[in-house]
N, C-alpha and C. Protein backbone atom coordinates (compact mmCIF):
# COMPACT_ATOMS: atom_id res chain seq x y z
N UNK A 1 0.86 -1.18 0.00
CA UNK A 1 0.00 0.00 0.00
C UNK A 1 0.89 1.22 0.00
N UNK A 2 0.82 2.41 -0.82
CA UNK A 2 1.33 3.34 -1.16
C UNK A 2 1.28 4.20 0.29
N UNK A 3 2.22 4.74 0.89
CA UNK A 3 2.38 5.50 2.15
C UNK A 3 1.71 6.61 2.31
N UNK A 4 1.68 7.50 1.02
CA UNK A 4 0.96 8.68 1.17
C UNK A 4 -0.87 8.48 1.83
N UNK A 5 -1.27 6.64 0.87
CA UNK A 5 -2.53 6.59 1.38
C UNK A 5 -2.80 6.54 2.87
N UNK A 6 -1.53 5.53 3.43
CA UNK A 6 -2.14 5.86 5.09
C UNK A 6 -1.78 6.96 5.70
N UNK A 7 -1.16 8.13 5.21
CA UNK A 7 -0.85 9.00 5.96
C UNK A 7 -1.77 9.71 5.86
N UNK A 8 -2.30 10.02 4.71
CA UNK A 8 -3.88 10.97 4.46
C UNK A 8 -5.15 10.32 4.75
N UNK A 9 -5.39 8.61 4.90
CA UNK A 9 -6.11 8.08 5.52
C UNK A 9 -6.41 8.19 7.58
N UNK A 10 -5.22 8.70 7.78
CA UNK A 10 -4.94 9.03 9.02
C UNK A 10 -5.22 10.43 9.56
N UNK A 11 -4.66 10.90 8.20
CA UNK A 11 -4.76 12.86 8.88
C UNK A 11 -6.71 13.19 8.75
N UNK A 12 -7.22 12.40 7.51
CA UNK A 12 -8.47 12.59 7.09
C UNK A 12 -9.62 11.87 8.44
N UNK A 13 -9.21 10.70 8.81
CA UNK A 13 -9.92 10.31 10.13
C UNK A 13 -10.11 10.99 11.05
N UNK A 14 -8.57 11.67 11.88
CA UNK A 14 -8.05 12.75 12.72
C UNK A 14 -9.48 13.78 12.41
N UNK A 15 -9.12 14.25 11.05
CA UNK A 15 -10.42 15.53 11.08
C UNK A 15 -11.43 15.15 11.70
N UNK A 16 -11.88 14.15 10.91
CA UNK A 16 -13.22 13.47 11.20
C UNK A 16 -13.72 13.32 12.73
N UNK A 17 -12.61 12.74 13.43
CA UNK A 17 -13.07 12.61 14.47
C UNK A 17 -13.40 14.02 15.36
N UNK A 18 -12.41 14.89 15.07
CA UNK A 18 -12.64 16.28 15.54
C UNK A 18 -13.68 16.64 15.06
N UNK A 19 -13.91 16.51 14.28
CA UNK A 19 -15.81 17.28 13.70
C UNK A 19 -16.52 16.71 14.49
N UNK A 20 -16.50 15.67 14.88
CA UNK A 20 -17.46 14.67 15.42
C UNK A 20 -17.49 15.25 16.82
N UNK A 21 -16.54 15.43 17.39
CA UNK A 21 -16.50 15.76 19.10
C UNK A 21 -16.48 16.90 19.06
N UNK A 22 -16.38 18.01 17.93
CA UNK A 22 -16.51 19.25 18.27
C UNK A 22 -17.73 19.60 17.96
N UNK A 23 -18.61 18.95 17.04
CA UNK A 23 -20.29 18.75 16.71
C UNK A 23 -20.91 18.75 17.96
N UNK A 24 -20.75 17.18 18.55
CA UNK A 24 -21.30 16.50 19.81
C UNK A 24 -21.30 18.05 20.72
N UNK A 25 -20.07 18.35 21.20
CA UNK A 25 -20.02 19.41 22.08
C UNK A 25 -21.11 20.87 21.67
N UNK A 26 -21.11 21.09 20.51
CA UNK A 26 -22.05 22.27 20.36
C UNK A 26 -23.69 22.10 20.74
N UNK A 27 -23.63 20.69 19.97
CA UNK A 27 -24.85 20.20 20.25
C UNK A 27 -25.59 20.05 21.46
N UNK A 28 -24.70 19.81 22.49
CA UNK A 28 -25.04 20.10 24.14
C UNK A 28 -25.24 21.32 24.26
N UNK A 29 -24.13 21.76 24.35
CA UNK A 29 -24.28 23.03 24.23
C UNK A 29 -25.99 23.93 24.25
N UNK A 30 -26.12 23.60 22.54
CA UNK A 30 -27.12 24.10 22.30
C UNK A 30 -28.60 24.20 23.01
N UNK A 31 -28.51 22.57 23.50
CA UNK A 31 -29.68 22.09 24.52
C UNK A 31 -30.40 21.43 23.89
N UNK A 32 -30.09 20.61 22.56
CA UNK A 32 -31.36 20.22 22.06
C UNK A 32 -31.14 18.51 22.80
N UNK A 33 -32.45 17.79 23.12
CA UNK A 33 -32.08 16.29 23.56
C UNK A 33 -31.62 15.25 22.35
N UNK A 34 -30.48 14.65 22.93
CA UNK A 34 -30.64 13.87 21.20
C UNK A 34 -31.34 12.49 21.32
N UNK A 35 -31.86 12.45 20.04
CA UNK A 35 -33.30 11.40 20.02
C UNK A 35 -33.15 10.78 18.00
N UNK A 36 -33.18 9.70 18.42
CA UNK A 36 -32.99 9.08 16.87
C UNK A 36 -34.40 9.12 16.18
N UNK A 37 -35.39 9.32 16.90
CA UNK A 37 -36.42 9.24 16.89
C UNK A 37 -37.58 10.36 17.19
N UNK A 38 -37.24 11.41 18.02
CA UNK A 38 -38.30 12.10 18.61
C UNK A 38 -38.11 13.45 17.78
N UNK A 39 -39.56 13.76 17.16
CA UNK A 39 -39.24 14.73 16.02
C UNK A 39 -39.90 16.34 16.64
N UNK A 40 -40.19 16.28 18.17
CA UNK A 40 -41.09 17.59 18.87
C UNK A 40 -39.07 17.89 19.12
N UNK A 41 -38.30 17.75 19.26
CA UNK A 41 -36.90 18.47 20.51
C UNK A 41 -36.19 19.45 18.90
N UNK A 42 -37.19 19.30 17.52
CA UNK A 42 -36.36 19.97 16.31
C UNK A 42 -37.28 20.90 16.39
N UNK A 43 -37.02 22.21 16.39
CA UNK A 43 -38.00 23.43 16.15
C UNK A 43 -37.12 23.74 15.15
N UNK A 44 -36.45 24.48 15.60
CA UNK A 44 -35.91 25.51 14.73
C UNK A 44 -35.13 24.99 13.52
N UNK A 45 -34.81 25.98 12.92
CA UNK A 45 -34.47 25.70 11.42
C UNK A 45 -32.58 25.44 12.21
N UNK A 46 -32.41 26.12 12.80
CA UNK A 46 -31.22 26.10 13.41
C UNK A 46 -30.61 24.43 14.28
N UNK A 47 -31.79 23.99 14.57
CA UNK A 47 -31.74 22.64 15.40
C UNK A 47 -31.65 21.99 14.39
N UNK A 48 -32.25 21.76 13.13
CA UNK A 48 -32.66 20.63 12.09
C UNK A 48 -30.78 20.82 11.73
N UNK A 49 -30.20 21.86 11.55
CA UNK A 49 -29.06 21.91 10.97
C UNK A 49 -27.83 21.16 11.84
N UNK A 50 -28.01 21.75 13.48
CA UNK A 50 -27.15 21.09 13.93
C UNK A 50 -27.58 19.17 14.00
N UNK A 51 -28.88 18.96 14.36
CA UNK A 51 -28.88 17.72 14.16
C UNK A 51 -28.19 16.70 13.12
N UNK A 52 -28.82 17.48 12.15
CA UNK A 52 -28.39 17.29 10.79
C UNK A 52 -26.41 17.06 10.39
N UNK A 53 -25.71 17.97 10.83
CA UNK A 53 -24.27 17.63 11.14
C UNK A 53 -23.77 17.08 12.02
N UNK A 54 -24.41 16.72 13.91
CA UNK A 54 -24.01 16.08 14.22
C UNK A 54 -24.09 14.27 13.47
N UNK A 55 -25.41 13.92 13.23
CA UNK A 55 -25.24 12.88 12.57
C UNK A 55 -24.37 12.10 11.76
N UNK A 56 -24.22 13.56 10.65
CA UNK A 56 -23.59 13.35 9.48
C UNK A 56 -22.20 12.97 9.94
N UNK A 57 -21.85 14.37 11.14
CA UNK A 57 -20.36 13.86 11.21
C UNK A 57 -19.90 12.42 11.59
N UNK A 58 -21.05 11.99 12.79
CA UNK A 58 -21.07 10.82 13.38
C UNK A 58 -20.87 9.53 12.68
N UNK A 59 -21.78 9.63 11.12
CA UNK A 59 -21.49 8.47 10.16
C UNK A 59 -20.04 8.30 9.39
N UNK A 60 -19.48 9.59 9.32
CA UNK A 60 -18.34 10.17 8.54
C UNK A 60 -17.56 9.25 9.33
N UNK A 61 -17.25 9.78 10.60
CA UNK A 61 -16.21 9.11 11.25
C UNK A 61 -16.80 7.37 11.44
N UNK A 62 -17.68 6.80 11.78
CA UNK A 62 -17.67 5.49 11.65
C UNK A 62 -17.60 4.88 10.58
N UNK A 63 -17.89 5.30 9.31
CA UNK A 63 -17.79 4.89 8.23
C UNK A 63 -16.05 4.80 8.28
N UNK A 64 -15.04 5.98 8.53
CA UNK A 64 -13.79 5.90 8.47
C UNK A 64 -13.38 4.66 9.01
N UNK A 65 -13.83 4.71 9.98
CA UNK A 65 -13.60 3.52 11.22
C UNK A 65 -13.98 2.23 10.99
N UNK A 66 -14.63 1.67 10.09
CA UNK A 66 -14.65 0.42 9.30
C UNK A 66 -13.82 0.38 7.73
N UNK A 67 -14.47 1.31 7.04
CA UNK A 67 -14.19 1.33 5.58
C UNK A 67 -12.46 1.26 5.09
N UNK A 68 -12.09 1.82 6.30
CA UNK A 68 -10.29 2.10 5.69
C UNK A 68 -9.51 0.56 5.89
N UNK A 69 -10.21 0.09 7.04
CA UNK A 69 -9.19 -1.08 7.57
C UNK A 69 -9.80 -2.30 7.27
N UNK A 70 -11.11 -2.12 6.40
CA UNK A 70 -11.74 -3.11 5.42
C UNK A 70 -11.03 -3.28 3.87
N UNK A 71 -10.65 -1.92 3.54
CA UNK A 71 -9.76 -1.62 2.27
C UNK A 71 -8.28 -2.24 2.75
N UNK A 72 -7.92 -2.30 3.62
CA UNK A 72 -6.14 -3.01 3.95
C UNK A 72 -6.45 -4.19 3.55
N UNK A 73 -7.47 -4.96 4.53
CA UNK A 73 -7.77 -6.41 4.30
C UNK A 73 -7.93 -7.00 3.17
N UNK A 74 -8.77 -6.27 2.37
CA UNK A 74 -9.03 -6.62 1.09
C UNK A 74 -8.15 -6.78 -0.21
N UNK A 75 -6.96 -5.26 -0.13
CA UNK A 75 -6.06 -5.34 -0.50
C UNK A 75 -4.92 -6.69 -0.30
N UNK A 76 -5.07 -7.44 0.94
CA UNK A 76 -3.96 -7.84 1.58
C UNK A 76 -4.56 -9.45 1.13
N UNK A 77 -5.61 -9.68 0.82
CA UNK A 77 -6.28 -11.12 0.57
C UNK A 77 -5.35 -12.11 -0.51
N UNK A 78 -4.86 -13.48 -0.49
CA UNK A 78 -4.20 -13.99 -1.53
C UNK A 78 -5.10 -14.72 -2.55
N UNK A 79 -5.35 -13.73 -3.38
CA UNK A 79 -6.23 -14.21 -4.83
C UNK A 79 -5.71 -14.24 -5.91
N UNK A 80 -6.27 -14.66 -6.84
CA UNK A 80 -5.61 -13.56 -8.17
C UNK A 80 -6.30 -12.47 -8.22
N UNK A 81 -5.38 -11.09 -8.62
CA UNK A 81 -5.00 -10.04 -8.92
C UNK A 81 -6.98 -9.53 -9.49
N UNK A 82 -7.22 -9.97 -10.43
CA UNK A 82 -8.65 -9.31 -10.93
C UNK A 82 -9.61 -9.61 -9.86
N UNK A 83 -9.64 -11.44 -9.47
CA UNK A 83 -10.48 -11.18 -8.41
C UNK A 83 -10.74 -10.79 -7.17
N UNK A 84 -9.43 -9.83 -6.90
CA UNK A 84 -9.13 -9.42 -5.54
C UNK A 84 -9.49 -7.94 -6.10
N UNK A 85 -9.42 -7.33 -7.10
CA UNK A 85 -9.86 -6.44 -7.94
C UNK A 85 -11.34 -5.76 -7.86
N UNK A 86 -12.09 -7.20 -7.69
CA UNK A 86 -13.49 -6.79 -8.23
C UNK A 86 -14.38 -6.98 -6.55
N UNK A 87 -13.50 -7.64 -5.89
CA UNK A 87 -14.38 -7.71 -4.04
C UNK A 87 -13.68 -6.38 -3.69
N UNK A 88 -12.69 -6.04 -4.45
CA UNK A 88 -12.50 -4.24 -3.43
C UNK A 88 -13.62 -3.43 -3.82
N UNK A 89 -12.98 -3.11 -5.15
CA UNK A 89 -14.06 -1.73 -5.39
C UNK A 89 -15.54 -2.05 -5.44
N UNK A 90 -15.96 -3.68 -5.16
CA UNK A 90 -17.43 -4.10 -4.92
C UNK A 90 -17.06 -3.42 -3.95
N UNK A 91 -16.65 -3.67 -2.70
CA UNK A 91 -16.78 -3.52 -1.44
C UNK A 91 -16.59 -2.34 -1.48
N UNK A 92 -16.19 -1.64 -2.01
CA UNK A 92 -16.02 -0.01 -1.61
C UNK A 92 -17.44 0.55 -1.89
N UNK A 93 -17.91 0.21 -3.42
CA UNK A 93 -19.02 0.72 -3.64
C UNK A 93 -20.20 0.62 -2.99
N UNK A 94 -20.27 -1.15 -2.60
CA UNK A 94 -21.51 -1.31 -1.16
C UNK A 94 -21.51 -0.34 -0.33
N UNK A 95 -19.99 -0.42 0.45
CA UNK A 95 -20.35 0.27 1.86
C UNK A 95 -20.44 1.69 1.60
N UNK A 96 -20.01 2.17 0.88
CA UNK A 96 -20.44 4.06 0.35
C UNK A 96 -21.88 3.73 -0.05
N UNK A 97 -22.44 2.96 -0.54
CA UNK A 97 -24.01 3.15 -1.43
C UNK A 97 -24.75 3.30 0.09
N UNK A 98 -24.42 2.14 0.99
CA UNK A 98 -24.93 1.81 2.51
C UNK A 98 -24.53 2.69 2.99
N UNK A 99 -23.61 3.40 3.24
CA UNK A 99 -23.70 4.88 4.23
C UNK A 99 -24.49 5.67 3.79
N UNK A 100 -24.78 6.21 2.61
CA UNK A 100 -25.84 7.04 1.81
C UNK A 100 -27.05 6.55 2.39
N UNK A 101 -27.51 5.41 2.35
CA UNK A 101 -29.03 5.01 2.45
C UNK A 101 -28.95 5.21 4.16
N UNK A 102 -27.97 4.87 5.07
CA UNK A 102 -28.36 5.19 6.07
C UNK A 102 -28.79 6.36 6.67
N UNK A 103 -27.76 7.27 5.93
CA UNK A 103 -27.33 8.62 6.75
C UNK A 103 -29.05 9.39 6.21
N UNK A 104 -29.61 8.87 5.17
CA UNK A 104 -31.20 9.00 4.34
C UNK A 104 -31.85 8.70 5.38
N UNK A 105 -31.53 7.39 5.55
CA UNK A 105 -33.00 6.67 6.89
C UNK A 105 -33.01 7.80 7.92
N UNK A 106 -31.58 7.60 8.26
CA UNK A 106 -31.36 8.65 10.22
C UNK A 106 -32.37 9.86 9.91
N UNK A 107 -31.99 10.94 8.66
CA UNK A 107 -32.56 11.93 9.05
C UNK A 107 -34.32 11.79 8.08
N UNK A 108 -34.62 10.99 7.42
CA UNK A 108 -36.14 10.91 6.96
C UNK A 108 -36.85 10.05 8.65
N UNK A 109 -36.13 9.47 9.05
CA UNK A 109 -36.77 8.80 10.82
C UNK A 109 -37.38 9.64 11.29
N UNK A 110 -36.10 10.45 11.97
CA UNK A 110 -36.39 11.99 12.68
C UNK A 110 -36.99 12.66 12.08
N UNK A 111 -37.35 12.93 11.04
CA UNK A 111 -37.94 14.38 10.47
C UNK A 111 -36.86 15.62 10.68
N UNK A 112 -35.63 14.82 10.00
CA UNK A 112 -34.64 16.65 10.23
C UNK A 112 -34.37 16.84 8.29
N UNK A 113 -34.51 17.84 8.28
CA UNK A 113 -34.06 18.40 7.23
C UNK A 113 -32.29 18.39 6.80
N UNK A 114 -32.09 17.69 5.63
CA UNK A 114 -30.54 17.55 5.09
C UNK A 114 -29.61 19.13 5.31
N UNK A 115 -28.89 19.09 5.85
CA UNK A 115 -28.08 20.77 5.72
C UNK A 115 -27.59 20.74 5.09
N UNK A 116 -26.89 22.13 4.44
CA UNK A 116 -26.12 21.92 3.35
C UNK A 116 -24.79 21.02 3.28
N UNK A 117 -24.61 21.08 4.46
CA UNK A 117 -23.19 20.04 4.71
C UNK A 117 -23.48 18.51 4.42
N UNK A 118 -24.41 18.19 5.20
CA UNK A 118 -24.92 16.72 4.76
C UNK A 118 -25.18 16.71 3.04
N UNK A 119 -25.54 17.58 2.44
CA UNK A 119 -25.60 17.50 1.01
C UNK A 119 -24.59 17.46 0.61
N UNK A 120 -23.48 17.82 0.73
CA UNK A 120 -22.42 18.28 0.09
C UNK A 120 -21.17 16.84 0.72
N UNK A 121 -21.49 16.30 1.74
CA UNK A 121 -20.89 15.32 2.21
C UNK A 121 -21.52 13.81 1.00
N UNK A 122 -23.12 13.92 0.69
CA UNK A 122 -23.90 12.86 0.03
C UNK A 122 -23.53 12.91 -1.28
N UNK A 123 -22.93 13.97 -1.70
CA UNK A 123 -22.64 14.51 -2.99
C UNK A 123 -21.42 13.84 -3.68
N UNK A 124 -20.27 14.59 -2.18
CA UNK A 124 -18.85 13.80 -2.32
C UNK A 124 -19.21 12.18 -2.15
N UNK A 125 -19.72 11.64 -1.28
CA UNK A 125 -20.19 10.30 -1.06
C UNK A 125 -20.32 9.52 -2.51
N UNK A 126 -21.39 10.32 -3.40
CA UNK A 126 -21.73 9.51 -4.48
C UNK A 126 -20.50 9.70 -5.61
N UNK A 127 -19.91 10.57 -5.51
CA UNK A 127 -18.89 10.56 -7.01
C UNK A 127 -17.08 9.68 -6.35
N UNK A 128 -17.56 9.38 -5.05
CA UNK A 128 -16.44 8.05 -4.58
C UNK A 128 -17.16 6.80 -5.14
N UNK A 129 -18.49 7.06 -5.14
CA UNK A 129 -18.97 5.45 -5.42
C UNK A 129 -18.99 5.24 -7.24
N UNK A 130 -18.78 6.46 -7.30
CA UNK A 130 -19.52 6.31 -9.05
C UNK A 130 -17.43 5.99 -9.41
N UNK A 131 -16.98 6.46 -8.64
CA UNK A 131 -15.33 6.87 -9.17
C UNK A 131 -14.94 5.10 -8.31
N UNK A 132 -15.20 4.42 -8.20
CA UNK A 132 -15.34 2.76 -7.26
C UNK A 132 -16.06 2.28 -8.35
N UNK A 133 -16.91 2.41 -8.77
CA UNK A 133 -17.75 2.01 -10.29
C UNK A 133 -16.81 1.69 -11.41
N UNK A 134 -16.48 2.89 -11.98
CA UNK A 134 -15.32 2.82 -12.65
C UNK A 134 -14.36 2.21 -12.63
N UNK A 135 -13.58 2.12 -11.53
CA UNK A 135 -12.22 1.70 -11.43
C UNK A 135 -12.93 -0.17 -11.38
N UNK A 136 -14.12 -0.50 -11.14
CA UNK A 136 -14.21 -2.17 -10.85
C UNK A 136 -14.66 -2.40 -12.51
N UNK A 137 -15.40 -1.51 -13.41
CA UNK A 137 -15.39 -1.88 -14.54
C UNK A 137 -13.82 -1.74 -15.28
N UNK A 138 -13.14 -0.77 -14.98
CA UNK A 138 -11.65 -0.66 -15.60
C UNK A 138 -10.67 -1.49 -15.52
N UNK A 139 -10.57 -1.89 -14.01
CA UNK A 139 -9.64 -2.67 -13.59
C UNK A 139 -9.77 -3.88 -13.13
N UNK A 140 -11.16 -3.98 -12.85
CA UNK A 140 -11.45 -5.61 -12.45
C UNK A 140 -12.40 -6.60 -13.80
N UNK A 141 -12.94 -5.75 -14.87
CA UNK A 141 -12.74 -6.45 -15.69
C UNK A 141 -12.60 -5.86 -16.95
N UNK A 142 -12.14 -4.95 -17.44
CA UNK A 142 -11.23 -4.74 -18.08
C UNK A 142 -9.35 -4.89 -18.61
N UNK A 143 -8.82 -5.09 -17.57
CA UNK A 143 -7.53 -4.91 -17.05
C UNK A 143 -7.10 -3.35 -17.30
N UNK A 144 -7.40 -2.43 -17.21
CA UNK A 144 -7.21 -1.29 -17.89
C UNK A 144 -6.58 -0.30 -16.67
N UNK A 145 -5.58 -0.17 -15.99
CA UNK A 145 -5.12 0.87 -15.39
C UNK A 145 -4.51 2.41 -15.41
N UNK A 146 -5.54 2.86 -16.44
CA UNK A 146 -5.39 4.47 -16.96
C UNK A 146 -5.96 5.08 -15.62
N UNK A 147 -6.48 5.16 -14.73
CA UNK A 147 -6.97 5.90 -13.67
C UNK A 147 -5.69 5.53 -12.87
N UNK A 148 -5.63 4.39 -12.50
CA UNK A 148 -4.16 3.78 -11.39
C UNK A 148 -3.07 4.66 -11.47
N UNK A 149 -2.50 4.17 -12.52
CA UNK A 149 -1.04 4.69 -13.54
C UNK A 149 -1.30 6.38 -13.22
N UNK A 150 -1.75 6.84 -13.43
CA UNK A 150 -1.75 8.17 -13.52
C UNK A 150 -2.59 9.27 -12.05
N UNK A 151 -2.74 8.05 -10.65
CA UNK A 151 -3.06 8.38 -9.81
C UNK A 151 -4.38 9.01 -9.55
N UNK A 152 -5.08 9.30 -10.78
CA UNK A 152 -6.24 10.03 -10.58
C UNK A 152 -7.28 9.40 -9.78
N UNK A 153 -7.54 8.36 -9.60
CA UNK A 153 -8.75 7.37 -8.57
C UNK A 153 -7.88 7.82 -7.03
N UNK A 154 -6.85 7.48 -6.60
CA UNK A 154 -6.48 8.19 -5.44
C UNK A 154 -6.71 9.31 -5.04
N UNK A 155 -6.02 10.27 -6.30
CA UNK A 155 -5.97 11.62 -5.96
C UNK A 155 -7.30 12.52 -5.67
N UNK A 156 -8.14 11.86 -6.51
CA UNK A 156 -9.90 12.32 -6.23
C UNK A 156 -10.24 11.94 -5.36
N UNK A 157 -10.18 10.68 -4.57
CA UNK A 157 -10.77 10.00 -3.23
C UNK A 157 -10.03 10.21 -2.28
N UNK A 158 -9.46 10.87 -2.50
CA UNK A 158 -8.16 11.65 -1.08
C UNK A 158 -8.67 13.04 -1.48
N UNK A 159 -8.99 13.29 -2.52
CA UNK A 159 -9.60 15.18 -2.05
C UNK A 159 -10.89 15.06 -1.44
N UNK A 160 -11.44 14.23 -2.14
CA UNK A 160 -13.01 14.26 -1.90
C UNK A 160 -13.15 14.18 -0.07
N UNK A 161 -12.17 12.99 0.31
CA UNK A 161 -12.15 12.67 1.97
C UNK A 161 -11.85 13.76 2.30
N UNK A 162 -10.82 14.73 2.33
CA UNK A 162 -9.95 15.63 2.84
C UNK A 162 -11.42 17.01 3.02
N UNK A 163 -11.74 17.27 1.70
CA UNK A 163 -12.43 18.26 1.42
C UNK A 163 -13.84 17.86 2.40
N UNK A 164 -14.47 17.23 2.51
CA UNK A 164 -15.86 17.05 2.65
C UNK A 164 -15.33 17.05 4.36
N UNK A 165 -14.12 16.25 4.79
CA UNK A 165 -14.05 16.61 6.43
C UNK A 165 -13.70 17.56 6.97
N UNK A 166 -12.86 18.72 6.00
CA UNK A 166 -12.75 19.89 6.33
C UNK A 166 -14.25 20.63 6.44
N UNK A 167 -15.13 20.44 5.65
CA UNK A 167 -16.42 21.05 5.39
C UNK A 167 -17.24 20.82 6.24
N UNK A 168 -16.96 19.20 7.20
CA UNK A 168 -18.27 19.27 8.45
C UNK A 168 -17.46 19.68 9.68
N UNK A 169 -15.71 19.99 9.25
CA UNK A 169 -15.01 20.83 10.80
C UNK A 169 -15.67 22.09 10.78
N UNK A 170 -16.07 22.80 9.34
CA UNK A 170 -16.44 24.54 9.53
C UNK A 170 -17.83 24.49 10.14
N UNK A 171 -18.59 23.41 10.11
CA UNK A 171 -19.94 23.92 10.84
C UNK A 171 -19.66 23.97 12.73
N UNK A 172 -19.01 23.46 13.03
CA UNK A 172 -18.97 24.00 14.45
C UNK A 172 -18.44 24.81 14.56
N UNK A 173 -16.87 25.25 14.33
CA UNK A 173 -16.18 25.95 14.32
C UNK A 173 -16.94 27.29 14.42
N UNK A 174 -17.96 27.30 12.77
CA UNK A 174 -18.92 28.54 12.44
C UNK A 174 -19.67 29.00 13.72
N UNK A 175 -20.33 28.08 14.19
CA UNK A 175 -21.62 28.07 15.72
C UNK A 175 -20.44 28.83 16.29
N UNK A 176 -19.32 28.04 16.88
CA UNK A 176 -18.30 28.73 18.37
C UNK A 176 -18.31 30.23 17.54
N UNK A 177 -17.42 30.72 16.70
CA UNK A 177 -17.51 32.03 16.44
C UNK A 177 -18.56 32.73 16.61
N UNK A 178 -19.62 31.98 16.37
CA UNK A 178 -20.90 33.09 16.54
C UNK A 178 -21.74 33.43 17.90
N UNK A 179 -21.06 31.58 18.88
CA UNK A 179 -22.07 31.86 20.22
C UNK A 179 -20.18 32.90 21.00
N UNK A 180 -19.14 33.18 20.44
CA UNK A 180 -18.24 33.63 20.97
C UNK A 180 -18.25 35.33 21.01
N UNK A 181 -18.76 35.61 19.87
CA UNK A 181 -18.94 36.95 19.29
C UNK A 181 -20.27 37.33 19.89
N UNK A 182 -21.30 36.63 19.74
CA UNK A 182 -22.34 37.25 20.56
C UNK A 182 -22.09 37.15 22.27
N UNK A 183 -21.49 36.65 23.07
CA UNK A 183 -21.38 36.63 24.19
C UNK A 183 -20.21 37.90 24.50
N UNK A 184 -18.90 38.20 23.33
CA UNK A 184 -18.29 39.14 23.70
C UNK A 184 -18.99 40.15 23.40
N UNK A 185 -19.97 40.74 22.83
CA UNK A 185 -21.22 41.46 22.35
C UNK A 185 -21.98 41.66 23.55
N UNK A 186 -22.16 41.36 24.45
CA UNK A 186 -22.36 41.40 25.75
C UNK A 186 -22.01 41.82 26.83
């Protein structure tokens, strides 16, 4: 396995998990109860949002937390080469299609409205799965390594991770500046 992947597989988790515990924390904060289920504790347009990112972040990071060290294994299996080929990027594409449909269920359950972050996380989500599509028609039965060779299937699924966990760190971050500024406003 190429080094750069676990090092950006590592720094990209790291985020993740910080979104996640810096989410969780606002979310107290805020006062809303959390409920997988109870759709009276969402009033505000403001609650649907934080709900809405704590979740998201919450799947982000567990998804990290299976999906990366499912990809070692898989990589690491003694097959031949195509059919070890075609159970990865299967497997990549399942478990991205299955985080999508979940992270759908969680918030159609509750009755919370998608934020823009959760969109933009479902967004990046689907063009890893469609870019996992590709590479299992290219390389697992094609033999065709024009994406490989030229790094582009990495280099997109290492921005896409990088980018989309930087994007659910700015929604708390955003809240602290604003419950920080209105309290020094005070």
């Amino acid at each position: 396995m190429k080094s750069y992947l676990v090092v950006t597989d590592a720094i990209t988790l790291a985020i993740e998990s910080c979104a996640f515990l810096i989410t969780l924390i606002v979310y107290k904060y805020h006062g809303i109860r959390f409920s997988l289920v109870d759709k009276s504790s969402l009033k505000t347009a403001q609650d649907h949002q934080l709900y809405s990112c704590l979740v998201t972040t919450f799947m982000v990071a567990a998804n990290s937390l299976y999906a990366t060290p499912l990809a070692y294994e898989l990589v690491a299996l003694s097959m031949d080469v195509i059919d070890r080929r075609q159970i990865f990027y299967t497997s990549l594409m399942c478990s991205g299609f299955l985080f999508m449909l979940t992270l759908y269920i969680v918030h159609r359950v509750r009755g919370c409205h998608f934020s823009l972050y959760a969109r933009i996380y479902m967004y990046g989500a689907s063009v890893v799965v469609v870019l996992n599509y590709v590479q299992l028609v290219l390389r697992g039965y094609l033999d065709i390594n024009v994406l490989y060779d030229y790094h582009i299937y990495s280099l997109g699924v290492i921005s896409i991770n990088i980018l989309t966990a930087f994007i659910l760190l700015c929604v708390p971050i955003k809240y602290l500046v604003h419950v920080f500024a209105a309290q020094k406003k005070v």
